[in-house]
C-alpha atoms as a PDB file:
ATOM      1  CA  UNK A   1     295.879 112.420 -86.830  1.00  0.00           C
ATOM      2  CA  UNK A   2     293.590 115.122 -88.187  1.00  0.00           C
ATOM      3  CA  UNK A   3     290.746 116.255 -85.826  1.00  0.00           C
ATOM      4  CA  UNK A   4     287.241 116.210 -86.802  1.00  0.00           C
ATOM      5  CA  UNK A   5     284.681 118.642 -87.574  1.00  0.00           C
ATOM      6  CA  UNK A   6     281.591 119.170 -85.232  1.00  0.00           C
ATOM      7  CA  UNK A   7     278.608 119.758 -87.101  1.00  0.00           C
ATOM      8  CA  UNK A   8     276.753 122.964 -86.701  1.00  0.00           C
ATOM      9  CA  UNK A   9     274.358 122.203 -84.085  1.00  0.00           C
ATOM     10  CA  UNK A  10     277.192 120.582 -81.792  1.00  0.00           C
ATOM     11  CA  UNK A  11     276.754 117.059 -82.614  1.00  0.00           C
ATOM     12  CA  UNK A  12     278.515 114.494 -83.867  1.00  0.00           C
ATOM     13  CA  UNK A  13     281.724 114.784 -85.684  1.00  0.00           C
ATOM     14  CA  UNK A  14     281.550 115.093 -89.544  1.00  0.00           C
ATOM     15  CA  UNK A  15     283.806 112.881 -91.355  1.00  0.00           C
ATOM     16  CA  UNK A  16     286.471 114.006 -93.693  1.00  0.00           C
ATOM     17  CA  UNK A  17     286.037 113.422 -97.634  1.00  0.00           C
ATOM     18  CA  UNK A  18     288.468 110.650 -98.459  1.00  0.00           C
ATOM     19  CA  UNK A  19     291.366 110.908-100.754  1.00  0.00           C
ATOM     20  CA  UNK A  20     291.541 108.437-102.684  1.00  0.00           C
ATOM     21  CA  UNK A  21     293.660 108.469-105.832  1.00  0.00           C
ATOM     22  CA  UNK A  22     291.667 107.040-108.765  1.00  0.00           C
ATOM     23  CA  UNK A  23     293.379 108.873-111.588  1.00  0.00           C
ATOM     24  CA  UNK A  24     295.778 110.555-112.698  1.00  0.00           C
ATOM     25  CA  UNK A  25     296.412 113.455-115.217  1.00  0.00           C
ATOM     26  CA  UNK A  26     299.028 112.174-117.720  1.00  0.00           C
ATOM     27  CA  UNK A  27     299.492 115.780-119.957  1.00  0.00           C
ATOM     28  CA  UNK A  28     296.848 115.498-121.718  1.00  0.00           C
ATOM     29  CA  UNK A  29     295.083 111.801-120.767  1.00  0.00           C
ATOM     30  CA  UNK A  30     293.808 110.431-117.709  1.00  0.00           C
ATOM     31  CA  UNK A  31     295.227 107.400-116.429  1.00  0.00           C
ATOM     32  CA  UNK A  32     292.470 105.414-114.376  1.00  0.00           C
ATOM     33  CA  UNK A  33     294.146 103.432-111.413  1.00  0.00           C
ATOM     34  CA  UNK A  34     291.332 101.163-111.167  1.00  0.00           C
ATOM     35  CA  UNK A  35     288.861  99.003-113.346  1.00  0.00           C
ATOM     36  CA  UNK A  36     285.679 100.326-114.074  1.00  0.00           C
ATOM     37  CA  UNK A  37     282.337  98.317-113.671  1.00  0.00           C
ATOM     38  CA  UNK A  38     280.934  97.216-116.733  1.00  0.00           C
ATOM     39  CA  UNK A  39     277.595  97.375-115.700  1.00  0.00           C
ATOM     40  CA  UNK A  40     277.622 100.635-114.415  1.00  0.00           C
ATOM     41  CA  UNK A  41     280.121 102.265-117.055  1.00  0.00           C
ATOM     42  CA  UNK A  42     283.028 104.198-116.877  1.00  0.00           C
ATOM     43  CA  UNK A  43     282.550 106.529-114.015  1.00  0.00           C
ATOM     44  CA  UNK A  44     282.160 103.697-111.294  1.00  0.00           C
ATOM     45  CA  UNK A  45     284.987 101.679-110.189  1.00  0.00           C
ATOM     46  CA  UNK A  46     285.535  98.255-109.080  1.00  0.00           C
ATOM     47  CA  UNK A  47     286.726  98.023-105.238  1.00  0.00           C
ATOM     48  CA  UNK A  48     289.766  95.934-105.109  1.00  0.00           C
ATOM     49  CA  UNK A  49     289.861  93.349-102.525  1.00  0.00           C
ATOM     50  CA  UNK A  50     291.959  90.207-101.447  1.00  0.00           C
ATOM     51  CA  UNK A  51     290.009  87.877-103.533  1.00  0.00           C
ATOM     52  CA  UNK A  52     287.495  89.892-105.290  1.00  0.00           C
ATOM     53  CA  UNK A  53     286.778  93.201-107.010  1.00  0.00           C
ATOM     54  CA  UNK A  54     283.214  94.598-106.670  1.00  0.00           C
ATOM     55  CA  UNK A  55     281.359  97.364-107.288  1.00  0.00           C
ATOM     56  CA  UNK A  56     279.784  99.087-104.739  1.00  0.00           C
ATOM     57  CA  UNK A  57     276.865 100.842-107.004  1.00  0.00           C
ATOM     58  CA  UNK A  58     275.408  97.724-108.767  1.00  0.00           C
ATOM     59  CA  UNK A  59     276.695  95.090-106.525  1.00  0.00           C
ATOM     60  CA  UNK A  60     279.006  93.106-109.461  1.00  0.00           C
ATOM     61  CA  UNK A  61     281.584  91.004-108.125  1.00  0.00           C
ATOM     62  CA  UNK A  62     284.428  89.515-109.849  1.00  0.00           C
ATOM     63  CA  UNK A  63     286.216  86.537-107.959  1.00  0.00           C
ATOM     64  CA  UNK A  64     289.821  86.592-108.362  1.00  0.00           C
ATOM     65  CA  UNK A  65     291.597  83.223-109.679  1.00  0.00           C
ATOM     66  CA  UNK A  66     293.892  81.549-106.825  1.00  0.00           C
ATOM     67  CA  UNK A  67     296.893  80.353-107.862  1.00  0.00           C
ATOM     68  CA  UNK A  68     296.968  75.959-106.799  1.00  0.00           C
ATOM     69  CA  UNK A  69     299.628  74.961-104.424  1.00  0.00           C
ATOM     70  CA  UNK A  70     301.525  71.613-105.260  1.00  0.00           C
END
């Protein structure tokens, strides 16, 4: 596990930038990884959860359909 950063003055530990993959550079394209909110437009993407994707800007949720048991 990577240690953390003090701050300047001493204080509490700054936290690293996470690295999350949301695209990819295909040659020439870029390949998004995840949906993009389509209130906010293309540069803010949908979090993907167990039964939902939302967006973290705006606050849009979709619910994801559950599949019935029988």
């Amino acid at each position: 596990m990577a240690e953390k950063k003090k701050d300047a003055k001493g204080g509490a530990p700054k936290k690293e930038p996470s690295k999350r993959n949301l695209y990819k550079v295909e040659g020439t394209r870029v390949v998004r990884s995840r949906r993009p909110c389509p209130k906010c437009g293309a540069g803010v993407f949908l979090a993907e959860h167990k039964d939902r994707a939302s967006c973290g800007n705006c606050g849009y949720t979709e619910m994801k359909q559950q599949a019935v048991a029988r």
